[in-house]
C-alpha atoms as a PDB file:
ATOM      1  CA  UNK A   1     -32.407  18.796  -0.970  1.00  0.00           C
ATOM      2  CA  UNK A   2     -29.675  17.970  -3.343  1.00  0.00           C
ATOM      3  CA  UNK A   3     -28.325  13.883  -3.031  1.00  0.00           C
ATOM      4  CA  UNK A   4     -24.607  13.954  -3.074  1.00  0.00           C
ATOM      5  CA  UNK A   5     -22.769  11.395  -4.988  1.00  0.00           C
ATOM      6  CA  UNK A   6     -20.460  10.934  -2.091  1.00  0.00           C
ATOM      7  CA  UNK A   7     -22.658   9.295   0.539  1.00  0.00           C
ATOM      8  CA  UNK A   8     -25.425   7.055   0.555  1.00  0.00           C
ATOM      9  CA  UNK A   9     -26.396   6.855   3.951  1.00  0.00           C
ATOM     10  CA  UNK A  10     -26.436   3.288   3.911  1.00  0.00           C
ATOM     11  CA  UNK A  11     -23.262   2.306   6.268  1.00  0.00           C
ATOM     12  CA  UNK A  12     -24.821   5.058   9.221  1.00  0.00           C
ATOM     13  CA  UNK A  13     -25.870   1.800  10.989  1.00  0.00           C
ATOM     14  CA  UNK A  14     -22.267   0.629  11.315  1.00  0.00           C
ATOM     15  CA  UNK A  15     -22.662  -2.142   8.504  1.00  0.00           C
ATOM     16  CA  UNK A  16     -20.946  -1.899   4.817  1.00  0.00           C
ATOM     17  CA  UNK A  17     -21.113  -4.030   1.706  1.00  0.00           C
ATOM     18  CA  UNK A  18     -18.578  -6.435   0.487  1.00  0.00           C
ATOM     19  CA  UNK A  19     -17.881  -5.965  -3.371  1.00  0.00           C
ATOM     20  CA  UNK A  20     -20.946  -7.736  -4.550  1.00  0.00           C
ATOM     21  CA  UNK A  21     -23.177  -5.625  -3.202  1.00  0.00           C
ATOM     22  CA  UNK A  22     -25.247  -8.591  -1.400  1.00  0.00           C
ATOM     23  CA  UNK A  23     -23.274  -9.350   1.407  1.00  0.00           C
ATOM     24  CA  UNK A  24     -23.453  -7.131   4.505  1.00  0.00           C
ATOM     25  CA  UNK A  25     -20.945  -7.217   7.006  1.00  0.00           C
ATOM     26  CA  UNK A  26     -20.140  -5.077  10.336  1.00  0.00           C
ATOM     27  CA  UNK A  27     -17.493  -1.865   9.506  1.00  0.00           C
ATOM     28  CA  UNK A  28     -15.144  -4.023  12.052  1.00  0.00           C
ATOM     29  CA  UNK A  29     -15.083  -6.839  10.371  1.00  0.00           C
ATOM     30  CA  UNK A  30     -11.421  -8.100   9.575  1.00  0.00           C
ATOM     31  CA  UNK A  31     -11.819  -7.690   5.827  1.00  0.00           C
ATOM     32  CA  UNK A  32     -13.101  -3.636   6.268  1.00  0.00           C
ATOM     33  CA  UNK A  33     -10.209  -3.204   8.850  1.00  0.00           C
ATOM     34  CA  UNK A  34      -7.445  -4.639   5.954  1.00  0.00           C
ATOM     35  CA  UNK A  35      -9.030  -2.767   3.510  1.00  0.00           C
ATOM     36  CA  UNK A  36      -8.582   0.523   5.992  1.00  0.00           C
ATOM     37  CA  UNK A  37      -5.153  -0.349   6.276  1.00  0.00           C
ATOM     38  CA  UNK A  38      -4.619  -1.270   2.596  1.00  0.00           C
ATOM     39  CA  UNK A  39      -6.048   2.338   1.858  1.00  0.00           C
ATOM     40  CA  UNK A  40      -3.866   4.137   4.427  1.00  0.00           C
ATOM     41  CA  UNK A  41      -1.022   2.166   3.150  1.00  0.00           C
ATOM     42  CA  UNK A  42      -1.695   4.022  -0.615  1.00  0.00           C
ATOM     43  CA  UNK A  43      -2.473   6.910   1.506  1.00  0.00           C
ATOM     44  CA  UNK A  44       0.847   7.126   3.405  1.00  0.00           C
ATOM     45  CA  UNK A  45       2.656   6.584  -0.070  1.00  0.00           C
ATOM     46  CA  UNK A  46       1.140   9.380  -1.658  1.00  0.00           C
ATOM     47  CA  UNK A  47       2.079  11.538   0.665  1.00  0.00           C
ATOM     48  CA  UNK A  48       5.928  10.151   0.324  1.00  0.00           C
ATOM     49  CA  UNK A  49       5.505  10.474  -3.832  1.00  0.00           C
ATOM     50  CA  UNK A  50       4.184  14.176  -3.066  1.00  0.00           C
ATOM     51  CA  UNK A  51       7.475  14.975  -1.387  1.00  0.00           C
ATOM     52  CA  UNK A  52      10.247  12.570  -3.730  1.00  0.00           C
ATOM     53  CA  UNK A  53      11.612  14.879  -6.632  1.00  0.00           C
ATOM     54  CA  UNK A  54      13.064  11.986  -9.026  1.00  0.00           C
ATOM     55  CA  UNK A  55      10.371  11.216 -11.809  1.00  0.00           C
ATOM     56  CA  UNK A  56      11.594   7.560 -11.246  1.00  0.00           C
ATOM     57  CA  UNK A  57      10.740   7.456  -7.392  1.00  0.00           C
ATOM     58  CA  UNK A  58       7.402   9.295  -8.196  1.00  0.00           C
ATOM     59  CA  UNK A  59       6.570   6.511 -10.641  1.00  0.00           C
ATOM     60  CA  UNK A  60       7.731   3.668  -8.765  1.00  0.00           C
ATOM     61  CA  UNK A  61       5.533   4.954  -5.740  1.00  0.00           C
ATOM     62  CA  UNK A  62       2.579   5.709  -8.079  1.00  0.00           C
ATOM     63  CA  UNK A  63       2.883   2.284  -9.618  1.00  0.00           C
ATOM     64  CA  UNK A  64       2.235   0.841  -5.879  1.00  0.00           C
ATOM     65  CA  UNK A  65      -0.640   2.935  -5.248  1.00  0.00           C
ATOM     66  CA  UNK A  66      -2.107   1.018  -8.775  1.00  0.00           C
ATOM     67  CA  UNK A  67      -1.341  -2.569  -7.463  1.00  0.00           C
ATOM     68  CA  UNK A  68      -2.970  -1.657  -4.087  1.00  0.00           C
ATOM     69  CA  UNK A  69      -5.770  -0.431  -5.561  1.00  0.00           C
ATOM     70  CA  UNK A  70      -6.161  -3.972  -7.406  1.00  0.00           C
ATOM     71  CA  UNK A  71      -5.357  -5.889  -4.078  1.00  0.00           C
ATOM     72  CA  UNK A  72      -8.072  -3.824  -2.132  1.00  0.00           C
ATOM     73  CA  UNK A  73     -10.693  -5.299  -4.898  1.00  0.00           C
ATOM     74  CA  UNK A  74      -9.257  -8.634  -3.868  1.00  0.00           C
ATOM     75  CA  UNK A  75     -10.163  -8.099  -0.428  1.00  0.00           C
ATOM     76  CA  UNK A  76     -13.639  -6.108  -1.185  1.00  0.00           C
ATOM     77  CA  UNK A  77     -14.601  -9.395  -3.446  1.00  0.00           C
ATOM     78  CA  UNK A  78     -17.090 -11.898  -1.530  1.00  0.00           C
ATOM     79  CA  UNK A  79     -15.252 -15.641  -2.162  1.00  0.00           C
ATOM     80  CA  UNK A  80     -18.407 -16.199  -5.144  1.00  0.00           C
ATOM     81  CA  UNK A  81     -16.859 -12.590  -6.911  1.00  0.00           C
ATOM     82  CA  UNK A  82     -13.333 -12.793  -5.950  1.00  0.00           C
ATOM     83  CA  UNK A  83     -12.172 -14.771  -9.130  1.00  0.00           C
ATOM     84  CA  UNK A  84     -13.197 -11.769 -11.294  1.00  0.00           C
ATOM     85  CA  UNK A  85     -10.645  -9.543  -8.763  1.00  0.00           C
ATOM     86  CA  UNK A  86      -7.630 -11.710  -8.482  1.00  0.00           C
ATOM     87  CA  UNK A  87      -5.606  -8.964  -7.365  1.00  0.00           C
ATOM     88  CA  UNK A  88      -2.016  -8.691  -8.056  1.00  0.00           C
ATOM     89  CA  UNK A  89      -0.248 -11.846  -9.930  1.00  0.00           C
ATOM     90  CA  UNK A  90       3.390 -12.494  -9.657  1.00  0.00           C
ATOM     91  CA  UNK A  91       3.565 -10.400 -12.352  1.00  0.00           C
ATOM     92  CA  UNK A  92       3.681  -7.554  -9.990  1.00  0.00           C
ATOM     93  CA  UNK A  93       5.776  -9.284  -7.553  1.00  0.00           C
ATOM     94  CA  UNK A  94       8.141  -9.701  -9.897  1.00  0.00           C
ATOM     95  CA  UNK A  95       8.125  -6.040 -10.652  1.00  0.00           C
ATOM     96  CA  UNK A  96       8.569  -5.268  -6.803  1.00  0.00           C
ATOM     97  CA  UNK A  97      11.862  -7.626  -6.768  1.00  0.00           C
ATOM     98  CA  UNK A  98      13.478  -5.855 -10.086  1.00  0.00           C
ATOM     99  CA  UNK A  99      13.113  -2.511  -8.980  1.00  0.00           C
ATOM    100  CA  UNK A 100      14.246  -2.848  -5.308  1.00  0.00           C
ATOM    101  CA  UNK A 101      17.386  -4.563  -6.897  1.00  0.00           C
ATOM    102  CA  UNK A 102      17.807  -1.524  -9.067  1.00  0.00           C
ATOM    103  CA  UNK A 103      17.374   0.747  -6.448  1.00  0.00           C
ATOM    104  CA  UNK A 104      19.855  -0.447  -3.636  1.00  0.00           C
ATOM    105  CA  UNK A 105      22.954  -1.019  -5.953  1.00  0.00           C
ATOM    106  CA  UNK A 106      24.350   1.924  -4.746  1.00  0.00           C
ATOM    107  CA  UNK A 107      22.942   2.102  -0.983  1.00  0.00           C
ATOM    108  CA  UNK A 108      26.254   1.168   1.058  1.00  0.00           C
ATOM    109  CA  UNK A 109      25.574  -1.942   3.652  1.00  0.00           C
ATOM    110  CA  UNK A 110      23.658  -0.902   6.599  1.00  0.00           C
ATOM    111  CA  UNK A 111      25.923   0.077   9.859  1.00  0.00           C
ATOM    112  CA  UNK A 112      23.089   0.871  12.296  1.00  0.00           C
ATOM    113  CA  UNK A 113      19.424   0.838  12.819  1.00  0.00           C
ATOM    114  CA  UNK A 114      17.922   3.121  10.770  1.00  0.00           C
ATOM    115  CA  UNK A 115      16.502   6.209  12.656  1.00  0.00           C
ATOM    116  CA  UNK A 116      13.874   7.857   9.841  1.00  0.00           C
ATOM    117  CA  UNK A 117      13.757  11.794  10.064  1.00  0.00           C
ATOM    118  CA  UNK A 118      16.672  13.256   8.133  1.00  0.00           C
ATOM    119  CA  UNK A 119      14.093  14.631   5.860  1.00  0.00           C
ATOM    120  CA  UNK A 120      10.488  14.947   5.315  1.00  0.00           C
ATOM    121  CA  UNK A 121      10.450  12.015   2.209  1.00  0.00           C
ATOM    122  CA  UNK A 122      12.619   9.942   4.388  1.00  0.00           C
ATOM    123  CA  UNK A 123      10.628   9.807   7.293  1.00  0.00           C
ATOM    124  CA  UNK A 124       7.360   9.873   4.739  1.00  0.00           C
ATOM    125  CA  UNK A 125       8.894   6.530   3.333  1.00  0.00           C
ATOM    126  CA  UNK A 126       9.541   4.951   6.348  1.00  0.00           C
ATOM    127  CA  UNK A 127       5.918   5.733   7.935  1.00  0.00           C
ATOM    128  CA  UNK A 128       5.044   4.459   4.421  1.00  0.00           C
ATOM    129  CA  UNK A 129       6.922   1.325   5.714  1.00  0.00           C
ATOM    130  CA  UNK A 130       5.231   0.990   8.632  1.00  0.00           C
ATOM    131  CA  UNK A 131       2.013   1.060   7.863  1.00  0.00           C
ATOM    132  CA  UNK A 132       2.502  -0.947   5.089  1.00  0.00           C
ATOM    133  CA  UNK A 133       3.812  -3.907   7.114  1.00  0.00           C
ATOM    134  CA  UNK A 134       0.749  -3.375   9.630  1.00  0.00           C
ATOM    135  CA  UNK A 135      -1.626  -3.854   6.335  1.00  0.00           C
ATOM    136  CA  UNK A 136       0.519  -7.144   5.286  1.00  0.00           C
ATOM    137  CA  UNK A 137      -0.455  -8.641   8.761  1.00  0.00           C
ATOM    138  CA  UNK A 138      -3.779  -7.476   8.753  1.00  0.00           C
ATOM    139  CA  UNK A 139      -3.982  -8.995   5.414  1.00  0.00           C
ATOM    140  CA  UNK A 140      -2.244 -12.274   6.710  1.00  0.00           C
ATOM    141  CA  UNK A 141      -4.804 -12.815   9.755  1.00  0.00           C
ATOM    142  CA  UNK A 142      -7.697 -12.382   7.087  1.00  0.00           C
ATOM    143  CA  UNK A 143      -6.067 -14.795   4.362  1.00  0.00           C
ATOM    144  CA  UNK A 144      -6.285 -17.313   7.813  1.00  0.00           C
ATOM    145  CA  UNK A 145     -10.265 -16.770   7.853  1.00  0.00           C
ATOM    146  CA  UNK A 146     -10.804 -16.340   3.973  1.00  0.00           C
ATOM    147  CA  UNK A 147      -8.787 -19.230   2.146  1.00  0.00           C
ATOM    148  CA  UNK A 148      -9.529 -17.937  -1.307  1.00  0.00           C
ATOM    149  CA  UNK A 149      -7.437 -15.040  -0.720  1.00  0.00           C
ATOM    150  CA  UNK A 150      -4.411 -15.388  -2.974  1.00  0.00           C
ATOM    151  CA  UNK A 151      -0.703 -16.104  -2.473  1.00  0.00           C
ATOM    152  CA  UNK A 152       0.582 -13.524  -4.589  1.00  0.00           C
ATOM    153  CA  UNK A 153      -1.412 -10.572  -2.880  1.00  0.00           C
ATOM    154  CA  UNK A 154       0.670 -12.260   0.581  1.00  0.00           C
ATOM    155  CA  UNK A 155       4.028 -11.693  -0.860  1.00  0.00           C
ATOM    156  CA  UNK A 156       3.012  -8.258  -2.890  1.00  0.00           C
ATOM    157  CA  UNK A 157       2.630  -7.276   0.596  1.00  0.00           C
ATOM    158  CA  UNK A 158       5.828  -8.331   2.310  1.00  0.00           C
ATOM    159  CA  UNK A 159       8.202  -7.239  -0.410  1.00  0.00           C
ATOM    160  CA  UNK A 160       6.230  -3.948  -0.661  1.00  0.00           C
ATOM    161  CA  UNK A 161       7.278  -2.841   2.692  1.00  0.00           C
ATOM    162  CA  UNK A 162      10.901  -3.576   1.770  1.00  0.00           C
ATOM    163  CA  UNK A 163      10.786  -1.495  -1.278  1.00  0.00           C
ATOM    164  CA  UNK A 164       9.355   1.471   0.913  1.00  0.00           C
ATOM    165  CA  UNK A 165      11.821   0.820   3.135  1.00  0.00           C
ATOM    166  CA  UNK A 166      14.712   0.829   0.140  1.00  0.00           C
ATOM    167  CA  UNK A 167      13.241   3.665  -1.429  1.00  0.00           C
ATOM    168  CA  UNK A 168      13.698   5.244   2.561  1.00  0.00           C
ATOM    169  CA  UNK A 169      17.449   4.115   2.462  1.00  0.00           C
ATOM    170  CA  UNK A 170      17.658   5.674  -1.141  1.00  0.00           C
ATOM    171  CA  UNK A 171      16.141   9.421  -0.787  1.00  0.00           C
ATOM    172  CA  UNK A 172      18.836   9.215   2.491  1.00  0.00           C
ATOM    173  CA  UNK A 173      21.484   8.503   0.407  1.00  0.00           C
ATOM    174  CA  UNK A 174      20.878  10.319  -2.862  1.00  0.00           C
ATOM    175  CA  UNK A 175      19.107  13.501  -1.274  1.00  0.00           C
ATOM    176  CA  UNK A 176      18.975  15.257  -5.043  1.00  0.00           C
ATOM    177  CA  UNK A 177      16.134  12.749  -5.696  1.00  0.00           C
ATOM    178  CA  UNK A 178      14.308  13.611  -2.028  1.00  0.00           C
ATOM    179  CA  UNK A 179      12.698  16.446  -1.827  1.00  0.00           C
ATOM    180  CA  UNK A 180      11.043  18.856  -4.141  1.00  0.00           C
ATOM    181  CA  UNK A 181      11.835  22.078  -3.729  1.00  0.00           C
ATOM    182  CA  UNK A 182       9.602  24.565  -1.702  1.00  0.00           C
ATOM    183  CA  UNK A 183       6.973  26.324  -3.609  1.00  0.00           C
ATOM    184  CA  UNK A 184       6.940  30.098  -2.790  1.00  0.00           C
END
């Protein structure tokens, strides 16, 4: 029988390795249940950057999915590893403040709550949102247990969930950038 590259067989006992492949830990262990949510945080904007028309959206969202895919090797690393995967630097948080002050110069001051479902991207964004901030606490409870995790991966997190929730605001307000159109 043919191995497949996608499966080992080696987690069918419940336990996984951290990234160092020497440490074995339990699949619900706090740091595989952030990276779960870290992953269905990059999930849940993919599907929102499958649905935004704009170029710049598309690329802001795609530019996320990058940084979380550095943070996740953050929280993979065993503390002896995790200096060689530091994660996102300010760098990126810096990045995250620019563009969600570019984005809501023109979104008029909030009235009301903010209901999400006007259109598919909306609502995609603000799920996006959601599950984003549940990742940032997961995150936060495992930062309390592993010290070495960084600052800057913290606030990545928190100010990621506001830019979802901009870019939300934004497809609302400037529908032309939403939605692509539907493919016959």
């Amino acid at each position: 029988m043919h191995k497949s590259i996608f499966y080992t067989g080696k987690g069918d006992t419940g336990y996984t390795e951290r990234l160092s492949g020497k440490i074995t830990v339990s699949k619900s262990s706090i740091a595989i249940d952030t990276l779960g949510d870290l992953d269905e945080t990059s999930c849940a904007i993919g599907v929102a950057r499958a649905l935004v028309r704009g170029e710049t959206l598309k690329e802001i969202l795609l530019t996320t999915q990058h940084h979380l895919c550095a943070l996740m090797s953050h929280v993979a690393a065993v503390a002896e590893t995790r200096q060689h995967f530091p994660g996102v630097s300010q760098t990126e948080v810096y990045w995250l403040e620019e563009t969600m002050t570019n984005l809501e110069e023109n979104i008029p001051p909030l009235q009301n709550f903010v209901l999400p479902g006007d259109s598919q991207v909306e609502a995609a964004c603000h799920l996006a949102r959601a599950v984003a901030r549940r990742a940032e606490r997961r995150l936060v409870a495992l930062a309390e247990v592993e010290s070495e995790i960084t600052p800057p991966n913290l606030v990545y997190m928190n100010r990621l969930s506001s830019l979802l929730f901009i870019i939300g605001l934004h497809t609302h307000e400037f529908p032309e950038e939403a939605h692509s159109p539907a493919k016959d």
